[in-house]
PDB file of N, CA and C in Angstrom:
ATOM      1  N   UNK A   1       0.826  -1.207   0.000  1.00  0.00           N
ATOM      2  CA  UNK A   1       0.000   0.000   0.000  1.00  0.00           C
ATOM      3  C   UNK A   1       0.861   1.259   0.000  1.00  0.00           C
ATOM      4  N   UNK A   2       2.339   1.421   0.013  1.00  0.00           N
ATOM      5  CA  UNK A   2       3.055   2.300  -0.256  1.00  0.00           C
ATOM      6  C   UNK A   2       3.956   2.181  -1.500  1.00  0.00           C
ATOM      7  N   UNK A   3       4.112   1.219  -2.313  1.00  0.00           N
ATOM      8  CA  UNK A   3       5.165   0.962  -3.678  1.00  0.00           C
ATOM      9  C   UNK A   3       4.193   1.274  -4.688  1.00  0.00           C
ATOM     10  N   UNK A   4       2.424   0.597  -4.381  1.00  0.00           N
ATOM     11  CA  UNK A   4       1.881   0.483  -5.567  1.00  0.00           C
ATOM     12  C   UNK A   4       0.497   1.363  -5.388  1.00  0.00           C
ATOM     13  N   UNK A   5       0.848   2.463  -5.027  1.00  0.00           N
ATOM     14  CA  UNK A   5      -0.407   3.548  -4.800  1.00  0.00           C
ATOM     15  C   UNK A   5      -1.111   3.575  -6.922  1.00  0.00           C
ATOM     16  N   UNK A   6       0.104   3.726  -7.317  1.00  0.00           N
ATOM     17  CA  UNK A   6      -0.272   3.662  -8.967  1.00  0.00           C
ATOM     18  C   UNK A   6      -1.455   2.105  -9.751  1.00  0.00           C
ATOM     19  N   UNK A   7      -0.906   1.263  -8.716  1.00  0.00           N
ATOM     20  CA  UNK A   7      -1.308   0.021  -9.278  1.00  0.00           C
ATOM     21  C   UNK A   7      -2.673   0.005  -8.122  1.00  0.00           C
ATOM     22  N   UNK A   8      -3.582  -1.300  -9.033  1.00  0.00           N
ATOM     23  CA  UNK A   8      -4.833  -1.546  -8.442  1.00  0.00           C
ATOM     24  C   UNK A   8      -4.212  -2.833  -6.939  1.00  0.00           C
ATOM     25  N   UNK A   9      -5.508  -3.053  -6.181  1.00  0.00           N
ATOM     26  CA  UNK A   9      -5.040  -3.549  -5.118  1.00  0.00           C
ATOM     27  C   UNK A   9      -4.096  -4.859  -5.181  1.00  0.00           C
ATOM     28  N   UNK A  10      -4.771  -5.928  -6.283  1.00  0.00           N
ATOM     29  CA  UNK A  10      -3.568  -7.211  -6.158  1.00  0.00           C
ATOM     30  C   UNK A  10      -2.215  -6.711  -6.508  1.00  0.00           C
ATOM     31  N   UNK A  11      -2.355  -6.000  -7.440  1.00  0.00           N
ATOM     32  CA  UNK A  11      -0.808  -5.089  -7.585  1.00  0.00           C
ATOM     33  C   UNK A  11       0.041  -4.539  -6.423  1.00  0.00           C
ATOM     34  N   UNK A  12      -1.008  -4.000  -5.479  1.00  0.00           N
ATOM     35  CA  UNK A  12       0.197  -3.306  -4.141  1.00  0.00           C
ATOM     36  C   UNK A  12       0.426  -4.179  -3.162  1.00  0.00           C
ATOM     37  N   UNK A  13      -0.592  -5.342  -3.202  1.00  0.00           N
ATOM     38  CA  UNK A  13      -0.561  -6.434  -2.569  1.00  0.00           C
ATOM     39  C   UNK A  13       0.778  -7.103  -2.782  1.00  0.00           C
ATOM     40  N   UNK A  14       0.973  -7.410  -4.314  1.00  0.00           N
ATOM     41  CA  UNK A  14       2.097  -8.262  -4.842  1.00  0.00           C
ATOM     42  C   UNK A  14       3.476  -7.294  -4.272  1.00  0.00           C
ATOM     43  N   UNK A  15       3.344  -5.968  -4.263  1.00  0.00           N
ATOM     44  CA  UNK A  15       4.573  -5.242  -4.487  1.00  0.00           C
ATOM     45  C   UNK A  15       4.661  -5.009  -3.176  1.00  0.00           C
ATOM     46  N   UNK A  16       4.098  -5.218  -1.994  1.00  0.00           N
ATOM     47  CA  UNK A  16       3.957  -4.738  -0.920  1.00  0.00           C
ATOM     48  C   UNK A  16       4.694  -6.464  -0.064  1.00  0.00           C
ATOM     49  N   UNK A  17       4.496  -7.761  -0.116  1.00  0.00           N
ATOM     50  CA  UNK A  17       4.996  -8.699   0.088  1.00  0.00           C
ATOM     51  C   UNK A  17       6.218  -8.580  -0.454  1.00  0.00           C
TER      52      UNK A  17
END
């Protein structure tokens, strides 16, 4: 929830793990 503010949620999910 801070790398992928740009990307939708499975996205900040992925980038956030």
């Amino acid at each position: 929830k801070r790398c992928g503010i740009k990307q939708p949620i499975y996205r900040i999910v992925a980038i956030d793990v």
